[in-house]
C-alpha atoms as a PDB file:
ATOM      1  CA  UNK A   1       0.000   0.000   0.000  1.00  0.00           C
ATOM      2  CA  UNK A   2       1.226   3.490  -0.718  1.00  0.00           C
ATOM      3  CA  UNK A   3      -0.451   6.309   0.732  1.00  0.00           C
ATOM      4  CA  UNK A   4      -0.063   9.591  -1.580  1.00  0.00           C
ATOM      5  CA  UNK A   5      -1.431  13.335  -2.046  1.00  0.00           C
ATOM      6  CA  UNK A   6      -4.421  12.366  -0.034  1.00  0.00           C
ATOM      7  CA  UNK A   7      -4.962   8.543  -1.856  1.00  0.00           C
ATOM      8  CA  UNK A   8      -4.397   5.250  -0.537  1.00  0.00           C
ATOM      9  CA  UNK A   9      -3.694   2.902  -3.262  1.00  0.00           C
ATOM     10  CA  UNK A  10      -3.475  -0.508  -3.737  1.00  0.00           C
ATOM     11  CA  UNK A  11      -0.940  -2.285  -6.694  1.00  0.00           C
ATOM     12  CA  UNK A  12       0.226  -5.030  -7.874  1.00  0.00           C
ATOM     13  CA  UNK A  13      -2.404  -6.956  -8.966  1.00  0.00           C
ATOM     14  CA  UNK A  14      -3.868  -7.167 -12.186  1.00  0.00           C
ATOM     15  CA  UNK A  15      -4.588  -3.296 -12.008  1.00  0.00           C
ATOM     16  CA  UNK A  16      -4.670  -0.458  -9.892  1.00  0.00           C
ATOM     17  CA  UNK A  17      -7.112  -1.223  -6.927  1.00  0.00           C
ATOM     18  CA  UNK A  18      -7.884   2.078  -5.620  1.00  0.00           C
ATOM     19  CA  UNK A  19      -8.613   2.831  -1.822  1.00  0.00           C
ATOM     20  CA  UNK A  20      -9.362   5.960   0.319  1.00  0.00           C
ATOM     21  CA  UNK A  21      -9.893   9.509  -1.308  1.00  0.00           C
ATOM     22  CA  UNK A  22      -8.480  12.237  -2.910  1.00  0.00           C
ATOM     23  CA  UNK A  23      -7.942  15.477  -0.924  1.00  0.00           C
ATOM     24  CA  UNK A  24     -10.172  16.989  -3.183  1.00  0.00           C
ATOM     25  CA  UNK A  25     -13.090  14.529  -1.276  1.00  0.00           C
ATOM     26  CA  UNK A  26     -14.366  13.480  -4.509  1.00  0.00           C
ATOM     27  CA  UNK A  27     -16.542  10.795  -4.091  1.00  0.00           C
ATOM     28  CA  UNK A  28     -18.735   9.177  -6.732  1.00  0.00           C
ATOM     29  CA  UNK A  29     -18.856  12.739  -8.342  1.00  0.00           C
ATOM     30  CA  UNK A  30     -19.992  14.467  -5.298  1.00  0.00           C
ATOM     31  CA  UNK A  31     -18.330  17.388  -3.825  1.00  0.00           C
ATOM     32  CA  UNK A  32     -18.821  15.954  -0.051  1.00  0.00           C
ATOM     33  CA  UNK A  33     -17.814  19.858   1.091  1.00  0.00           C
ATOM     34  CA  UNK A  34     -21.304  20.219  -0.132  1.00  0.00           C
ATOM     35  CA  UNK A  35     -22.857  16.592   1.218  1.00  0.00           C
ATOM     36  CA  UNK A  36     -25.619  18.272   3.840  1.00  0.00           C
ATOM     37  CA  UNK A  37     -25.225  15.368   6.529  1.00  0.00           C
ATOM     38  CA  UNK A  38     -26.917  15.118   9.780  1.00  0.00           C
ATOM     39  CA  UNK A  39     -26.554  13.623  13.382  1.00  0.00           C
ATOM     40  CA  UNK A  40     -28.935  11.001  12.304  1.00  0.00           C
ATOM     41  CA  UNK A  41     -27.655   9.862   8.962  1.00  0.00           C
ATOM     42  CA  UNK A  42     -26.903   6.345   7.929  1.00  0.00           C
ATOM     43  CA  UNK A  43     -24.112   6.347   6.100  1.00  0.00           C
ATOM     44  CA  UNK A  44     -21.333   9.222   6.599  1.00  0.00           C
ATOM     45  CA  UNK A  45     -18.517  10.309   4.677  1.00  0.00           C
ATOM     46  CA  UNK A  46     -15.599  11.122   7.011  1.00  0.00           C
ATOM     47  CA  UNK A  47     -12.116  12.919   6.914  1.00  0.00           C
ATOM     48  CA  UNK A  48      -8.464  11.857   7.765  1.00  0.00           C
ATOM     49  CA  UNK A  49      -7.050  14.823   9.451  1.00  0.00           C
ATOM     50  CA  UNK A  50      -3.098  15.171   9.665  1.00  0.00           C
ATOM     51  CA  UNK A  51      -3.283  18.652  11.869  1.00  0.00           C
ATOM     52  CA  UNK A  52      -5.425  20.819   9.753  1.00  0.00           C
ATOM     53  CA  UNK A  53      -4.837  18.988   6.926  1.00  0.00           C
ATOM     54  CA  UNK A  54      -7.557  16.846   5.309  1.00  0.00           C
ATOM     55  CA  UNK A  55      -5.328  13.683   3.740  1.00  0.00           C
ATOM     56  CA  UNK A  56      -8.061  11.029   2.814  1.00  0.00           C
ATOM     57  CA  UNK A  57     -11.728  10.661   2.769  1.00  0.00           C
ATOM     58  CA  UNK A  58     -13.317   7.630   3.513  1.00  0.00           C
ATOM     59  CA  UNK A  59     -17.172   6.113   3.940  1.00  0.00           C
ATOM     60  CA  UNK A  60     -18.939   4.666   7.214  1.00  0.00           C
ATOM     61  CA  UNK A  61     -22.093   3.139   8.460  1.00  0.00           C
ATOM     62  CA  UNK A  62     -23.873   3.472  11.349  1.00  0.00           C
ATOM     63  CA  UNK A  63     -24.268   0.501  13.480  1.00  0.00           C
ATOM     64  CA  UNK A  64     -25.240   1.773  16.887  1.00  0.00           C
ATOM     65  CA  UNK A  65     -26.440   4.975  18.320  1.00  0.00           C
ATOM     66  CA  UNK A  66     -22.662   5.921  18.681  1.00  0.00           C
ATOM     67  CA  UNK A  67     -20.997   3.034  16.941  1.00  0.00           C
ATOM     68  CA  UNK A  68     -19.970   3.390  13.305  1.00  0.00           C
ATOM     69  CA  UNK A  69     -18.274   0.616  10.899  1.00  0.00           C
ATOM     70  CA  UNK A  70     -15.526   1.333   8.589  1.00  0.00           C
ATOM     71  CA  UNK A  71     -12.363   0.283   6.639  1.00  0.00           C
ATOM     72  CA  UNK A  72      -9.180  -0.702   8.097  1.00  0.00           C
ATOM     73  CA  UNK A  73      -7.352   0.050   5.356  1.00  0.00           C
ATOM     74  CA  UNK A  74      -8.303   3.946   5.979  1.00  0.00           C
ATOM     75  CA  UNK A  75      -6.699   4.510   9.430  1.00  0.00           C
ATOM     76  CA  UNK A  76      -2.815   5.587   8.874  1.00  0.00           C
ATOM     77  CA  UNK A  77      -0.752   2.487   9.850  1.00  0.00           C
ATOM     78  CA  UNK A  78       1.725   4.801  11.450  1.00  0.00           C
ATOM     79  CA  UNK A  79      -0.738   7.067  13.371  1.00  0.00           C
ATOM     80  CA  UNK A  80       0.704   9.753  15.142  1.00  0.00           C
ATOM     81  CA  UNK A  81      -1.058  11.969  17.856  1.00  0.00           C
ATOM     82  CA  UNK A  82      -2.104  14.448  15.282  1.00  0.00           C
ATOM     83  CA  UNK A  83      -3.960  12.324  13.299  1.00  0.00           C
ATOM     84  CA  UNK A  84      -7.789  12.858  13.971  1.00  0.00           C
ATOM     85  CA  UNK A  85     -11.268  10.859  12.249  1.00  0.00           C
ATOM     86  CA  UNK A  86     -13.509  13.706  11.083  1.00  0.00           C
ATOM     87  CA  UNK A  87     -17.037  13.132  11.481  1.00  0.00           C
ATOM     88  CA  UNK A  88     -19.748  14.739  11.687  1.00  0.00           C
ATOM     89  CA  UNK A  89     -18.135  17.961  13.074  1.00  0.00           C
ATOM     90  CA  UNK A  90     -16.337  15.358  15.896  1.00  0.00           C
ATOM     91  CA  UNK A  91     -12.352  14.642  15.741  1.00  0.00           C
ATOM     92  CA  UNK A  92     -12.097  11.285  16.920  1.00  0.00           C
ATOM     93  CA  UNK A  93      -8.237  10.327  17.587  1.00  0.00           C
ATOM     94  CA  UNK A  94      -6.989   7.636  15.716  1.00  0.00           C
ATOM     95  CA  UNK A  95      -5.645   6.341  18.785  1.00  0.00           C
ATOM     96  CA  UNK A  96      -9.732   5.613  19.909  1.00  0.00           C
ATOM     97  CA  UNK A  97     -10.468   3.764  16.635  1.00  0.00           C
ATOM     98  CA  UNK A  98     -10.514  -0.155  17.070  1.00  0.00           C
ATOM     99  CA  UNK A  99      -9.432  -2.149  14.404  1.00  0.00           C
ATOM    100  CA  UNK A 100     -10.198  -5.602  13.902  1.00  0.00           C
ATOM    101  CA  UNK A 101      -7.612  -8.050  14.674  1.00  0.00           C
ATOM    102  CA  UNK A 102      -5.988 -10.299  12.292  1.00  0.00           C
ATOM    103  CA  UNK A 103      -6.119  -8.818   8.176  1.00  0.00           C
ATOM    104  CA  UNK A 104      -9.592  -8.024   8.303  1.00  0.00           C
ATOM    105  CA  UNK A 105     -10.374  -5.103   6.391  1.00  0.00           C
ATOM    106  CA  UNK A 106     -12.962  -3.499   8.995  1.00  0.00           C
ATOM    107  CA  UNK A 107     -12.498  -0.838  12.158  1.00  0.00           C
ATOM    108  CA  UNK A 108     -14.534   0.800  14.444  1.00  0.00           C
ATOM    109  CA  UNK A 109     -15.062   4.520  15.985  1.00  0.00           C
ATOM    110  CA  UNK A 110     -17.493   5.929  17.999  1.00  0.00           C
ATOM    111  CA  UNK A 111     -19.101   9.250  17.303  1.00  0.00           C
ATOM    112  CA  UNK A 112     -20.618  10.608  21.144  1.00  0.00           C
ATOM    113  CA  UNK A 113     -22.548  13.324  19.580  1.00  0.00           C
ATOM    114  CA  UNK A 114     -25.148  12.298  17.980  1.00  0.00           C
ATOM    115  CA  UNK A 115     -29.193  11.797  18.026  1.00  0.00           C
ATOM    116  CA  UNK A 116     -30.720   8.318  18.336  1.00  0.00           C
ATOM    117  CA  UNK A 117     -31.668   7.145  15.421  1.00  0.00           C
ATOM    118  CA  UNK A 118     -31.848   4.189  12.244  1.00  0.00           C
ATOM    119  CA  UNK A 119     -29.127   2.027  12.319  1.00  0.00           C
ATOM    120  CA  UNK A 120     -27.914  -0.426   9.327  1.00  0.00           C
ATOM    121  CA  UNK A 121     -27.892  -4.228  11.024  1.00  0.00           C
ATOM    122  CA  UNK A 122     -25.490  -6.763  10.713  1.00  0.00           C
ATOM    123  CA  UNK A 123     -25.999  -9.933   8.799  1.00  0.00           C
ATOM    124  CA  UNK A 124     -26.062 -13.335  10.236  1.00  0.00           C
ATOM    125  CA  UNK A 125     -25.076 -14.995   6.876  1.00  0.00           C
ATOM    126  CA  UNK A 126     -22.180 -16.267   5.082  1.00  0.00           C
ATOM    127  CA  UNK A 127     -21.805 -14.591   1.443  1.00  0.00           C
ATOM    128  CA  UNK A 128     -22.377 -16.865  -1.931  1.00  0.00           C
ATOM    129  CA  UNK A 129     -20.674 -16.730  -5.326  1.00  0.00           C
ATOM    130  CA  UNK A 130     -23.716 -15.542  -7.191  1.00  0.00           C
ATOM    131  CA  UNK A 131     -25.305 -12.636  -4.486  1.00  0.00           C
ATOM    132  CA  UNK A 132     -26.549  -9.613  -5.538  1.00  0.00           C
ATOM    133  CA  UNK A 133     -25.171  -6.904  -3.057  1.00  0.00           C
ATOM    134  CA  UNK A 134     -25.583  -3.031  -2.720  1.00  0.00           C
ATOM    135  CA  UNK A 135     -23.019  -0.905  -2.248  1.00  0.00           C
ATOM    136  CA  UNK A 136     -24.550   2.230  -0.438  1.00  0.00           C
ATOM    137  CA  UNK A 137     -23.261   5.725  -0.538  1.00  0.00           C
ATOM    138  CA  UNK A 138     -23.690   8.797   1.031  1.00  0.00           C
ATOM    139  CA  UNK A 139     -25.078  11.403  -1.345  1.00  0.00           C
ATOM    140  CA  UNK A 140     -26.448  14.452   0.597  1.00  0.00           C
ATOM    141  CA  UNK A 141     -28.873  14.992   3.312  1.00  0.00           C
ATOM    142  CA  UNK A 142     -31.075  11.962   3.862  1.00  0.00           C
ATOM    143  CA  UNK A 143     -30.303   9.884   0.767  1.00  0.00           C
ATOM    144  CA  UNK A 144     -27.902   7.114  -0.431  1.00  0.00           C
ATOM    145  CA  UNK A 145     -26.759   6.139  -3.853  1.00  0.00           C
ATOM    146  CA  UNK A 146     -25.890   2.581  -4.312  1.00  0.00           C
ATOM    147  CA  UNK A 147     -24.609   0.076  -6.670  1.00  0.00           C
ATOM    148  CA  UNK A 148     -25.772  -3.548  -7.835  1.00  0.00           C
ATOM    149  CA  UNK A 149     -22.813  -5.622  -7.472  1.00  0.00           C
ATOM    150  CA  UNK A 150     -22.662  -9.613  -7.999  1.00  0.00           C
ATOM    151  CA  UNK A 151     -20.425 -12.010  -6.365  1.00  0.00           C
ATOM    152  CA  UNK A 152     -18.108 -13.888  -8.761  1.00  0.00           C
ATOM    153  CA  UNK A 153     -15.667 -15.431  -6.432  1.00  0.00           C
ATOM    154  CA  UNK A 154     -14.421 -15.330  -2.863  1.00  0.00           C
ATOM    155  CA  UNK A 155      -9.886 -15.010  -1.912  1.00  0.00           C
ATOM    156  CA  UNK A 156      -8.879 -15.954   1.201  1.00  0.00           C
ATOM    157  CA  UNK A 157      -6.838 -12.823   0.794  1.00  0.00           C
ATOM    158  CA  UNK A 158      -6.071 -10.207  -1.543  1.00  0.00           C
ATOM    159  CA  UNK A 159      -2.519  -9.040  -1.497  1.00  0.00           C
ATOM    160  CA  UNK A 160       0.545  -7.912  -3.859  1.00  0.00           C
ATOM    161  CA  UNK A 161       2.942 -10.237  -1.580  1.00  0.00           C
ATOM    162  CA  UNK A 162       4.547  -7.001  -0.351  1.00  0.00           C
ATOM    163  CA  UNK A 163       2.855  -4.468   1.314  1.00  0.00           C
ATOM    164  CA  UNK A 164      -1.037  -5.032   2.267  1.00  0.00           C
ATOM    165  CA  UNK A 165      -3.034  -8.339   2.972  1.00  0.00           C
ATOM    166  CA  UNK A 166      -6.368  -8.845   3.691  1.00  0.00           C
ATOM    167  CA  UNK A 167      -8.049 -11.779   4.137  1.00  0.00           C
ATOM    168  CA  UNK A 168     -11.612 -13.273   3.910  1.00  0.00           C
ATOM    169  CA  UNK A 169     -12.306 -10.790   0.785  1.00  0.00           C
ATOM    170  CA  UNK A 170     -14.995 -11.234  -1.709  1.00  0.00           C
ATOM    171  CA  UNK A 171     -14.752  -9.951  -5.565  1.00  0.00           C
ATOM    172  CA  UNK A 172     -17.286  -8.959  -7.068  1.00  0.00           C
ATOM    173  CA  UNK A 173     -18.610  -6.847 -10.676  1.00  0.00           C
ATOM    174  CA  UNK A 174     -20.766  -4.324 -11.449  1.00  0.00           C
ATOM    175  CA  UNK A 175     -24.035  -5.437 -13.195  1.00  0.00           C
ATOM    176  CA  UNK A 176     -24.556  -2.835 -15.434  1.00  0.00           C
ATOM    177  CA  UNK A 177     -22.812   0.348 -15.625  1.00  0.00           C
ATOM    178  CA  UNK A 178     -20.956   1.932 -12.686  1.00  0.00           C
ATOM    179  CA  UNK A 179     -18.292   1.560 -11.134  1.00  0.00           C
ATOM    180  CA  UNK A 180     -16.393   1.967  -7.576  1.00  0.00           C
ATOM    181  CA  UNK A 181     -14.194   5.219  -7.448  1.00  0.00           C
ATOM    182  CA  UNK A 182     -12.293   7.186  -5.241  1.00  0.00           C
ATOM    183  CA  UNK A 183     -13.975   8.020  -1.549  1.00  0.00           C
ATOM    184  CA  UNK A 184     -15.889   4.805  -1.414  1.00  0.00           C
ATOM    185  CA  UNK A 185     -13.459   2.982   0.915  1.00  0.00           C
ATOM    186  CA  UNK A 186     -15.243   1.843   4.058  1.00  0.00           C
ATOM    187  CA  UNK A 187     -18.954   1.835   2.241  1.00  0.00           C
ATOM    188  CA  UNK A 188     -21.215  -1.072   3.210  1.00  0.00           C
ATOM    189  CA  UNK A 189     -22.317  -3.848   1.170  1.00  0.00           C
ATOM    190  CA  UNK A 190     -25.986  -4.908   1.914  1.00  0.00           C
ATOM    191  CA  UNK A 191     -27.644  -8.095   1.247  1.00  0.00           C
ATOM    192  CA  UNK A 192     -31.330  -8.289  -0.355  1.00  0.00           C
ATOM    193  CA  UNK A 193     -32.566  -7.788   3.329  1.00  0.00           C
ATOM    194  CA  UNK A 194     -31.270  -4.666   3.685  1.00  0.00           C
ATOM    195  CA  UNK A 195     -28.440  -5.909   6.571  1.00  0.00           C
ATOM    196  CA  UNK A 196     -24.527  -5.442   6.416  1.00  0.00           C
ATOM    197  CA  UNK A 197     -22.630  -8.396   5.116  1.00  0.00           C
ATOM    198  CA  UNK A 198     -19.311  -6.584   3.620  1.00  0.00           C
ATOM    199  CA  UNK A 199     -16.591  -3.564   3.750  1.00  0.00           C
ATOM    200  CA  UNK A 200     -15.490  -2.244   0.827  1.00  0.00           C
ATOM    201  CA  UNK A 201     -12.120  -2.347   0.670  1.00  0.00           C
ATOM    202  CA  UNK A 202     -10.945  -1.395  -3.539  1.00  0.00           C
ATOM    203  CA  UNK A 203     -11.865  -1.152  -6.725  1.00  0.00           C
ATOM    204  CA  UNK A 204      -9.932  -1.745 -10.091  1.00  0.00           C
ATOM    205  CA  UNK A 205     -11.571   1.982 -11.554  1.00  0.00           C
ATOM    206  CA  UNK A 206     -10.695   5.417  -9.867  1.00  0.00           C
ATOM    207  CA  UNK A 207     -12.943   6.933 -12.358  1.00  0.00           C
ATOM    208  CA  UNK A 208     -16.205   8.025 -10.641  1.00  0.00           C
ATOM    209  CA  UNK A 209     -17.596   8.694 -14.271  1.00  0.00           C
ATOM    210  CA  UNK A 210     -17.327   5.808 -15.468  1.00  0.00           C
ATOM    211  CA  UNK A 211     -19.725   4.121 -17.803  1.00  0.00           C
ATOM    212  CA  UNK A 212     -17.777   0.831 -18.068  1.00  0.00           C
ATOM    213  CA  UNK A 213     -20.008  -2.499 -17.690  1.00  0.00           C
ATOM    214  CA  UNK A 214     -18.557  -5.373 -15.038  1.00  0.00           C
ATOM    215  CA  UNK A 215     -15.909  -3.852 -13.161  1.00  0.00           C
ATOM    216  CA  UNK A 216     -14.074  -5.337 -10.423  1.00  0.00           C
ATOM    217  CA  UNK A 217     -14.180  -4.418  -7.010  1.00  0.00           C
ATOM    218  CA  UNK A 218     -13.242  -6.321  -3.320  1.00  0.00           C
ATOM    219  CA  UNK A 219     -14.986  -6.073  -0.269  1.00  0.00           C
ATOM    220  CA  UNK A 220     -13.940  -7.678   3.340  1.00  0.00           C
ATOM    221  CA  UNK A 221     -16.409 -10.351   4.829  1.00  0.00           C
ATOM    222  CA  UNK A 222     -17.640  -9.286   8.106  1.00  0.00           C
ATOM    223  CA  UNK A 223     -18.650 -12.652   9.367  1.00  0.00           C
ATOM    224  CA  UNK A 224     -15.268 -13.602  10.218  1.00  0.00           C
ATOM    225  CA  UNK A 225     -15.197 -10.678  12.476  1.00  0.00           C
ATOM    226  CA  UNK A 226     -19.090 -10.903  13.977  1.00  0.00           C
ATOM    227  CA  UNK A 227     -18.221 -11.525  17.254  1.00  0.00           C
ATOM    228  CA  UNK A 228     -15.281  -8.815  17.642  1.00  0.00           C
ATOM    229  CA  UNK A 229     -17.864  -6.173  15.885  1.00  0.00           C
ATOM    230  CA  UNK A 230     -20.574  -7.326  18.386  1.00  0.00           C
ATOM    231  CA  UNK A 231     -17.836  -6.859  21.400  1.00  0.00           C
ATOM    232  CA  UNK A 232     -17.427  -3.197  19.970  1.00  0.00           C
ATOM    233  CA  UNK A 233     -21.299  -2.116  20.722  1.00  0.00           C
END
């Protein structure tokens, strides 16, 4: 993994898999500067804050009242104290963000305050080649955007034998057009009943206007992890 002007980036592979954001927050064509989110939103997009600085921009979904669930992959491996999550108008220090053990692609930070409100459950069930799965977005005020992805296979781990590994990863395309860009790191994947069953953790496309049919993208199981998550709430 290198982590540059603000992008986390994957290599190695087949192509580039892209993770995190741009400093620019650009995320599925959405200025998220201008994303009108609320205490009682679903699904968040949230900063990585060097100082003052804005590096990376990542996704998140709410899980409990104060609990929200996230990518690994988007916490700095080498933290220091002024690193800071952004959310919701909260710094959270990146020393307060649990991440899940092993190479599981998930974390978790807690956001104090904030109303009660909807929360996104966890799934119970183990993902199949052949699923249909949503990948959910936030896109300003109340609303999500999503994507129709299908499973084609599952990796015990996706890695470029050098510098990241993740394990217990799913890959799946885009049915139709669309694609996974840029700022969508963290995002949930939700099966047809509406519950959490995956992270997403890259894509092989960093452009967010693309019309390209079947893309790639990975996503971390969270079953492996069900019980740690659970401990987190």
């Amino acid at each position: 993994m290198t982590y540059k002007r603000g992008r986390f980036l994957f290599s190695g592979i087949v192509s580039i898999l892209v993770l995190g954001a741009l400093v620019s927050h650009r995320i599925l064509g959405f200025n998220s500067a201008a994303v009108a989110q609320d205490k009682s939103d679903l699904i968040i997009s949230y900063d990585i804050v060097e100082g003052d600085e804005t590096v990376a921009s990542c996704l998140a979904t709410r899980i409990s009242d104060h609990k929200w669930i996230t990518a690994k992959h988007c916490i700095p491996g080498d933290a220091r104290e002024n690193y800071f999550v952004r959310a919701l108008n909260e710094s959270i220090p990146i020393g307060l963000v649990e991440l899940a053990p092993g190479n599981h692609d998930v974390a978790v930070f807690s956001i104090n305050d904030v109303n009660p409100g909807p929360v996104i459950e966890l799934s119970d069930s183990e993902i199949e080649v052949g699923d249909l799965l949503e990948l959910k977005r936030a896109s300003g005020g109340p609303s999500v955007s999503s994507s129709t992805l299908k499973v084609e296979y599952k990796m015990p781990t996706l890695t470029n034998g050098v510098t990241f590994r993740i394990g217990d990863v799913v890959r799946t395309k885009t049915v139709g057009q669309g694609a996974t860009c840029s700022g969508d790191s963290g995002g949930p994947l939700l099966d047809q009943n509406g519950r959490l069953v995956a992270i997403h953790s890259a894509g092989a496309q960093a452009d967010c206007e693309s019309d390209e049919i079947g893309l790639a993208a990975y996503h971390s199981q969270i079953n492996e992890v069900r019980s740690w998550i659970d401990s987190q709430l």
